[in-house]
C-alpha atoms as a PDB file:
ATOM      1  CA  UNK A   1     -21.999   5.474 -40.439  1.00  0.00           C
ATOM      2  CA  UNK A   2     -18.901   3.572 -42.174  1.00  0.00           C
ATOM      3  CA  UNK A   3     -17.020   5.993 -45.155  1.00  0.00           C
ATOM      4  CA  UNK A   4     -15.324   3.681 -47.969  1.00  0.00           C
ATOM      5  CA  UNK A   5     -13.426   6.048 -50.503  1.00  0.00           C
ATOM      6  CA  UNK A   6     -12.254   5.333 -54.085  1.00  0.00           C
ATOM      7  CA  UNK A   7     -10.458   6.861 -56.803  1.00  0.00           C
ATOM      8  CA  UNK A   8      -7.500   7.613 -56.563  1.00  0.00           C
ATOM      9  CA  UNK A   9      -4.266   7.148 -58.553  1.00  0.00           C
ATOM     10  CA  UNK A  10      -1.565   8.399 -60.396  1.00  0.00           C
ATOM     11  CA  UNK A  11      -2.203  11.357 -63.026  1.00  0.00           C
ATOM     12  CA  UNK A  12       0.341  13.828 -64.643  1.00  0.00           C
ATOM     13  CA  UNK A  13       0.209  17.838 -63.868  1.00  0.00           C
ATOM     14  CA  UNK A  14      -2.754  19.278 -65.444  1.00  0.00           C
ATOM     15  CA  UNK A  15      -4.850  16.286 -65.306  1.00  0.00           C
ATOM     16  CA  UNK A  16      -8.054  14.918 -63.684  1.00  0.00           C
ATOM     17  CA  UNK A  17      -9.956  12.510 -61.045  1.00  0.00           C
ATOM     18  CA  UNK A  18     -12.519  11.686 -59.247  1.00  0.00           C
ATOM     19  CA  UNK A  19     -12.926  10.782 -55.920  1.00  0.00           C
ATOM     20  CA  UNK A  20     -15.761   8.656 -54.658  1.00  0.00           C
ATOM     21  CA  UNK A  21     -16.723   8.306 -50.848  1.00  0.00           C
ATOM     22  CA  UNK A  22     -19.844   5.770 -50.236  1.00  0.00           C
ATOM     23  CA  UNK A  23     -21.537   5.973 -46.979  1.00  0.00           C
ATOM     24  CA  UNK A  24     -23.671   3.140 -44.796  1.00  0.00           C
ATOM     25  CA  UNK A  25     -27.023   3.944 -43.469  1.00  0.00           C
ATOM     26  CA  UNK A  26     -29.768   5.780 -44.105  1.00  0.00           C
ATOM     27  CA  UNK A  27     -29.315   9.324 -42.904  1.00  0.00           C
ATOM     28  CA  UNK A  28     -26.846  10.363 -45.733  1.00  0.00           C
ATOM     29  CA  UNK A  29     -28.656  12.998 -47.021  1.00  0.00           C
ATOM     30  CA  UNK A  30     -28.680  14.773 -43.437  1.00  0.00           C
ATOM     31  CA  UNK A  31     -25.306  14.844 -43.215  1.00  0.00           C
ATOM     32  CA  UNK A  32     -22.485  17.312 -43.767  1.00  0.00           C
ATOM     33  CA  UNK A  33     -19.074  15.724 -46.050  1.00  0.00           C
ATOM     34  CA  UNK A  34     -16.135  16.665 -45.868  1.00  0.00           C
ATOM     35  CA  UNK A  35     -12.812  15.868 -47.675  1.00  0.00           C
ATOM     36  CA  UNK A  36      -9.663  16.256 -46.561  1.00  0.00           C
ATOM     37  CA  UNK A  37      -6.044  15.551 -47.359  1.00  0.00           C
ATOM     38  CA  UNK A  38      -2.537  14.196 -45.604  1.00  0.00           C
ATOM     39  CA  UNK A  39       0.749  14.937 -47.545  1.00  0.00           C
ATOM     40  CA  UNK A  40       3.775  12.982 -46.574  1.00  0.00           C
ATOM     41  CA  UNK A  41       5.059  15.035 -43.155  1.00  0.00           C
ATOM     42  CA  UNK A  42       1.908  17.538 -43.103  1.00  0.00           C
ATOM     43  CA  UNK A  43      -0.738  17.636 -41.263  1.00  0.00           C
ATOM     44  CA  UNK A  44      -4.315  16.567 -42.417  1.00  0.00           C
ATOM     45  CA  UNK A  45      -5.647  19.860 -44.185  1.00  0.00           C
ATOM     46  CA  UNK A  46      -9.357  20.424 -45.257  1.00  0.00           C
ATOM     47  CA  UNK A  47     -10.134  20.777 -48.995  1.00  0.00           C
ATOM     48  CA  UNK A  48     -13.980  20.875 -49.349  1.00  0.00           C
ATOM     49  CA  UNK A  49     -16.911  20.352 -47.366  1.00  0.00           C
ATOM     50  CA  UNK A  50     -20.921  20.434 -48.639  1.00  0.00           C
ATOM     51  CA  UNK A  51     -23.288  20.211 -46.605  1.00  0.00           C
ATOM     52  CA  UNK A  52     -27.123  18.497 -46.587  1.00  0.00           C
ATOM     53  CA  UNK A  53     -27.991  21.644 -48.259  1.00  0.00           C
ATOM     54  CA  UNK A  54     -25.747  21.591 -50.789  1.00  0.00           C
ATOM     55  CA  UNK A  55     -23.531  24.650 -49.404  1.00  0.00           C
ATOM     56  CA  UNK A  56     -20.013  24.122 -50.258  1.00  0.00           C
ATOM     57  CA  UNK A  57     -16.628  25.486 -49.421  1.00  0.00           C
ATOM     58  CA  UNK A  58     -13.082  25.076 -50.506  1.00  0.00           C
ATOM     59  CA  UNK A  59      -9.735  25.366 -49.493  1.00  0.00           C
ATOM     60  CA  UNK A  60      -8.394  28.311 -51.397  1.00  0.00           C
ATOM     61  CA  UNK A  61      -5.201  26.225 -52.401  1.00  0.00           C
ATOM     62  CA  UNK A  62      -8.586  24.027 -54.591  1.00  0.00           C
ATOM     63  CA  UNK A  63     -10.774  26.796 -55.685  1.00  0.00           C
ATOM     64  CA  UNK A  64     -11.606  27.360 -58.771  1.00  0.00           C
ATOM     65  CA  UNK A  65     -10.452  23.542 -59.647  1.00  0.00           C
ATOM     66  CA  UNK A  66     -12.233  21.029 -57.258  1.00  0.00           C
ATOM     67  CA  UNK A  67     -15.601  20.393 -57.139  1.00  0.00           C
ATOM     68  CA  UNK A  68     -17.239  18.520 -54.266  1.00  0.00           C
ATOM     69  CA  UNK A  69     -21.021  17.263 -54.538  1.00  0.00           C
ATOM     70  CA  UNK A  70     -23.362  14.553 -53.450  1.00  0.00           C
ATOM     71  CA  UNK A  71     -25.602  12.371 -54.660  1.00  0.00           C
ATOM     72  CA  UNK A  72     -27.796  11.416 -52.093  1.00  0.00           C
ATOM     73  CA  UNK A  73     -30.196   8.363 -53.511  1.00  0.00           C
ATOM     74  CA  UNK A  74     -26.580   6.883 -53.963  1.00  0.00           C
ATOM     75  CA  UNK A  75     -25.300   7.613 -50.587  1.00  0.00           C
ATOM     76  CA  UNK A  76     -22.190   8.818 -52.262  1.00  0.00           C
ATOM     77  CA  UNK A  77     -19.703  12.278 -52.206  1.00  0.00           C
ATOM     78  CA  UNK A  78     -17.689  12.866 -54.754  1.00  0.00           C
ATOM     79  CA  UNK A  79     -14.529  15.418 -55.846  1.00  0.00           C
ATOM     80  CA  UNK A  80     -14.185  16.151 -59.025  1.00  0.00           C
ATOM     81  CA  UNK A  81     -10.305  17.083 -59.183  1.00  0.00           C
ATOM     82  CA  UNK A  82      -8.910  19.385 -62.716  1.00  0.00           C
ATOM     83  CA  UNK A  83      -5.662  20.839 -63.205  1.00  0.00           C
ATOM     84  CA  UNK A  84      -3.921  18.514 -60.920  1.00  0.00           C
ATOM     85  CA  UNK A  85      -0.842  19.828 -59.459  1.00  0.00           C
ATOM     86  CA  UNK A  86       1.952  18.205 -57.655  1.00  0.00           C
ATOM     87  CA  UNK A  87       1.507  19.354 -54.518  1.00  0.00           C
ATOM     88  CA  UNK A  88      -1.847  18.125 -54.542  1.00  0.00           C
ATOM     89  CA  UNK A  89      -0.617  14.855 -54.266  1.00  0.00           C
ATOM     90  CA  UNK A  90      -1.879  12.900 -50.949  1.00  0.00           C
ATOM     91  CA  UNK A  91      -4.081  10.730 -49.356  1.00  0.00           C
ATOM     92  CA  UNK A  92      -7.067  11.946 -49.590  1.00  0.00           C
ATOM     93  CA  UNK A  93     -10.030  11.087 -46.507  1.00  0.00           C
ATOM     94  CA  UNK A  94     -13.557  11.690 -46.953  1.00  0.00           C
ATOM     95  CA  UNK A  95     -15.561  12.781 -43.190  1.00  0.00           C
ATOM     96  CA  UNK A  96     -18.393  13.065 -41.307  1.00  0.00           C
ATOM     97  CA  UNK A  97     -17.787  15.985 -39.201  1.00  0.00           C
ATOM     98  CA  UNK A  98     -20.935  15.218 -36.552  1.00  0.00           C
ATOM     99  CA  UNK A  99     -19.588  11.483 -35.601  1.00  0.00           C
ATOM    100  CA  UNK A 100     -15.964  12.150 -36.509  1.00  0.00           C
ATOM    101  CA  UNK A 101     -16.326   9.061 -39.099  1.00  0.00           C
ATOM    102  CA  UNK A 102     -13.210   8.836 -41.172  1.00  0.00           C
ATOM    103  CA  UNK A 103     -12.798   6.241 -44.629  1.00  0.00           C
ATOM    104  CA  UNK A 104      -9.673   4.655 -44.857  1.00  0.00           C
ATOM    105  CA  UNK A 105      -8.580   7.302 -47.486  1.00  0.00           C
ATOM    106  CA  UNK A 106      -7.432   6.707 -51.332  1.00  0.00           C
ATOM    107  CA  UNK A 107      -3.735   7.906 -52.647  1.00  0.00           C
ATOM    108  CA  UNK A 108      -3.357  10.563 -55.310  1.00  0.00           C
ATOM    109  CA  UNK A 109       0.019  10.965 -56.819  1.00  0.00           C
ATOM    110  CA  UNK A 110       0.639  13.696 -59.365  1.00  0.00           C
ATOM    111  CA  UNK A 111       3.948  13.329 -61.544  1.00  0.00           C
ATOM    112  CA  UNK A 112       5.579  16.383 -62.665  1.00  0.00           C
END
């Protein structure tokens, strides 16, 4: 399995984005997803996972304002990111927990 994630950029407080992670292979849909994040001089923090269900969890720091999901016929995971904060800013990796599979991550910056 090989992650590639996209979306990422610079947005002002309060605003929105979407990530996009596309997978290889054929055994997407089996899979749990995670995403995570890495702040400048923090450590790599989970922020959502789903899993080939559809079950989903959040970091509590993203409740109620990220939404992760799937969409499995496009071998893709997405997070849907509102009310953008600053300290949400990071590069952001997308995961496959079972094979430890990382993508090379995408940069969010939100300006104050």
């Amino acid at each position: 399995v090989q992650l590639q994630a996209s979306g990422g950029g610079l947005v002002q407080t309060g605003g929105s984005l979407r990530l996009s992670c596309v997978a290889s292979g054929s055994i997407f849909s089996l899979l749990t997803m995670n995403w995570y994040r890495q702040a400048p001089g923090k450590q790599r923090e989970l922020v959502a996972g789903i899993t080939s269900g559809g079950t989903t969890n959040y970091a509590d720091s993203v409740k109620g304002r990220f939404i992760i999901s799937r969409d499995n016929a496009k071998r893709t995971m997405y997070l849907q990111m509102n009310s953008l904060k600053p300290e949400d800013t990071s590069v952001y990796y997308c995961n496959v927990p079972n094979f430890d599979v990382w993508g090379q991550g995408t940069l969010v910056t939100v300006s104050s």
